[in-house]
Protein backbone atom coordinates (compact mmCIF):
# COMPACT_ATOMS: atom_id res chain seq x y z
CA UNK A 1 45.11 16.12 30.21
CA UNK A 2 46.89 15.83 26.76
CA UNK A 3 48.46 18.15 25.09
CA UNK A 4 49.58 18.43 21.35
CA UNK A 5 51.54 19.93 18.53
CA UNK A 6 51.90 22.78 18.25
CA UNK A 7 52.87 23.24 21.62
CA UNK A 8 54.63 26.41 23.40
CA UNK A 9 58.45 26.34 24.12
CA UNK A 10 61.49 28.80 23.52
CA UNK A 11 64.39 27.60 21.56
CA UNK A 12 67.99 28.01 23.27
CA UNK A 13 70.26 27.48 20.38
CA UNK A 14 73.63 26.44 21.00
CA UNK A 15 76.78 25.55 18.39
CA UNK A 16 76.62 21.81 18.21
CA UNK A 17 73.12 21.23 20.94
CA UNK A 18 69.86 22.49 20.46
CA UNK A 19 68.02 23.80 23.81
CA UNK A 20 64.35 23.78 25.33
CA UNK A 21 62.54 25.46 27.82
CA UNK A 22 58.86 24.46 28.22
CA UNK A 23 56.37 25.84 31.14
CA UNK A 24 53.65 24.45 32.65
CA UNK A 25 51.58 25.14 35.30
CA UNK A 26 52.20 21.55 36.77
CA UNK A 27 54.79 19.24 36.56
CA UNK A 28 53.17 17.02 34.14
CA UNK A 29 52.20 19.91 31.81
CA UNK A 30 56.14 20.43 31.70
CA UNK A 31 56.98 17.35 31.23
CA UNK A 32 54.79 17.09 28.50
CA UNK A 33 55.24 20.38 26.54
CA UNK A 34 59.15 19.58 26.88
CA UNK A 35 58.60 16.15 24.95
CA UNK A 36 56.73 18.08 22.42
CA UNK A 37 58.82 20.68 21.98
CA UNK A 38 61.50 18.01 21.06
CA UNK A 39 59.02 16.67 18.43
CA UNK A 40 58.14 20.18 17.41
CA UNK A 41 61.92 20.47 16.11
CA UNK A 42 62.42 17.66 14.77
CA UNK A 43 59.13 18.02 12.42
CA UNK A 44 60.57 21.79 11.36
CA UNK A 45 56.85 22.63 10.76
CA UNK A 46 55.33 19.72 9.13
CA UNK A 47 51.95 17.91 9.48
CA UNK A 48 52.05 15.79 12.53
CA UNK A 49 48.84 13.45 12.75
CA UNK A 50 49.18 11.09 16.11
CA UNK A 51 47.47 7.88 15.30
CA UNK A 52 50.03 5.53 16.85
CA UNK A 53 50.19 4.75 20.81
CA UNK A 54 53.06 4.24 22.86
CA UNK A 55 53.52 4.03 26.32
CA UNK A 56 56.31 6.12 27.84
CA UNK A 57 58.18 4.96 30.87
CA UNK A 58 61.07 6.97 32.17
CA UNK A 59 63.27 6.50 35.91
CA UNK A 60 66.24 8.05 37.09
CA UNK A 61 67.76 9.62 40.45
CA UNK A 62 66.61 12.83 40.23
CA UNK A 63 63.73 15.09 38.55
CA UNK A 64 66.29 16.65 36.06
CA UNK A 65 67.56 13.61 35.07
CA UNK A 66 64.02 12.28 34.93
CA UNK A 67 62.84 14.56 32.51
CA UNK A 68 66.06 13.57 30.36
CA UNK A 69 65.49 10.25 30.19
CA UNK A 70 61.54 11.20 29.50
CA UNK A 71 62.71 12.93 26.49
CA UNK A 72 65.24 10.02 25.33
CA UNK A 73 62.00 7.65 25.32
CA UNK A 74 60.42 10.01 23.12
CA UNK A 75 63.49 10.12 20.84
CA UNK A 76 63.96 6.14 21.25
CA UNK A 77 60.53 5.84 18.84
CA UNK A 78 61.74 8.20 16.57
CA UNK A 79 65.32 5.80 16.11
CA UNK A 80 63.34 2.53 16.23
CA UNK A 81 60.29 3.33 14.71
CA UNK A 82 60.61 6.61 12.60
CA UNK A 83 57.51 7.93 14.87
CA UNK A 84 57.77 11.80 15.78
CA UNK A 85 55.28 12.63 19.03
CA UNK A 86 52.17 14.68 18.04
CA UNK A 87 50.39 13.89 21.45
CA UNK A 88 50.90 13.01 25.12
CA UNK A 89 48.95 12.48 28.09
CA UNK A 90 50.90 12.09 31.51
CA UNK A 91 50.08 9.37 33.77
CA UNK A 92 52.34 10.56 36.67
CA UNK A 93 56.03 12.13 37.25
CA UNK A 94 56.85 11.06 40.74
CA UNK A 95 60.70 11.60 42.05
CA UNK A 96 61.98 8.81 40.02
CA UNK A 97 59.38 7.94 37.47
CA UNK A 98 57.51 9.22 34.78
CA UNK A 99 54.80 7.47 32.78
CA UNK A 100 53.05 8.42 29.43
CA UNK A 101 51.23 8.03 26.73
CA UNK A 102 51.79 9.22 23.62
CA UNK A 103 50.72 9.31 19.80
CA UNK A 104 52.83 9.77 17.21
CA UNK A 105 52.79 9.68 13.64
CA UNK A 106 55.23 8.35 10.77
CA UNK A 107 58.05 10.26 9.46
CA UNK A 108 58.23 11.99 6.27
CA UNK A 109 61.27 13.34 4.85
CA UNK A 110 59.25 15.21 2.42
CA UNK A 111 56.68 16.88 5.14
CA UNK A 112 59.76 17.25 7.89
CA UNK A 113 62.57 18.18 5.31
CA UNK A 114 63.10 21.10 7.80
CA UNK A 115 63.01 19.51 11.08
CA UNK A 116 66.01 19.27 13.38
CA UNK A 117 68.09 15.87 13.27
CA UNK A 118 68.19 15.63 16.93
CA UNK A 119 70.37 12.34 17.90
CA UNK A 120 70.54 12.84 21.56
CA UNK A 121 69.18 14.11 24.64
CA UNK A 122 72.00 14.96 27.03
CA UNK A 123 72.09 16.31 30.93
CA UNK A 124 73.84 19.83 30.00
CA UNK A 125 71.96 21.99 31.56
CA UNK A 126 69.21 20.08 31.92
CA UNK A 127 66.41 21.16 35.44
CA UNK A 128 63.17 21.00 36.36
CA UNK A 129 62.65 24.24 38.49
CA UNK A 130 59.52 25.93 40.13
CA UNK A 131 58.43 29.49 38.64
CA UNK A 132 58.12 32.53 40.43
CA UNK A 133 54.10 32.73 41.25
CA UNK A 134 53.14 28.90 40.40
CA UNK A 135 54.23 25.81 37.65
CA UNK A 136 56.93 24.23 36.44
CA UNK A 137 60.05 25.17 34.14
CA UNK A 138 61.11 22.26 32.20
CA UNK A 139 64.75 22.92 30.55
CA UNK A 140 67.17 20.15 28.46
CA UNK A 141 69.53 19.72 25.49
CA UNK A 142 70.05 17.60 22.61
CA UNK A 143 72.66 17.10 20.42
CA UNK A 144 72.45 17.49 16.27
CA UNK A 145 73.96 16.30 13.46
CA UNK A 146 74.98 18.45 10.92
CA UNK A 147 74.84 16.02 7.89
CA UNK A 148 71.82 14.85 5.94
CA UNK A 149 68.59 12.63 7.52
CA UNK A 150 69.21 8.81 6.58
């Protein structure tokens, strides 16, 4: 199934991090609304048309730090390419991988003036937990800078 901006999540602020929590109702829905809700910040309300695929490949140890590293990918295009995620459609999330595809669409600092200048995802208090009565909760960090978008 994919999924696209906007996309629910609550916002867990923090002094120098920004938080997520995204719910799905399975572990790729999480997965996937968490990666948005990373784009949804960093766009601070702007037009995001997804028109450019990339695939998405995450691994790691553990389904927390699974989901970080999912996240990082995302952010990777964003460094690289100036590409914030308006779309995603998950392949898979297994114990150790995840796989993806996602659109995204060019940055603008006029349209995303008010986004968040997220320049990492870390592990603080980063899970992937079942919810009471069915789904997933989804839950990571990432760091901000404070000065002005290059």
């Amino acid at each position: 199934m994919r999924y696209r901006l906007p996309s629910p999540y609550e916002e867990l602020p923090h002094t120098a991090d920004v938080g997520i929590r995204a719910r799905g109702s399975t572990l790729d829905e999480a997965f996937a609304r968490a990666a948005l809700a990373m784009a949804q910040l960093q766009a601070g309300g702007g037009p995001v048309e997804p028109l450019i695929a990339r695939a998405i490949d995450a691994q790691a140890e553990d389904r927390a730090s699974l989901l970080v590293d999912f996240c990082r990918q995302v952010l990777a295009r964003f460094f690289e390419e100036r590409l914030l995620l308006g779309m995603i459609e998950v392949d898979s999330v297994a114990q150790n991988t995840a796989r993806a595809v996602g659109w995204f669409a060019r940055f603008d600092p006029a349209l995303h003036v008010e986004g968040a200048d997220l320049k990492a995802v870390t592990y603080a208090r980063s899970a992937v937990e079942p919810l009471p009565g069915g789904g997933r909760l989804a839950s990571t960090r990432a760091a901000t800078r404070d000065r002005a978008r290059v």
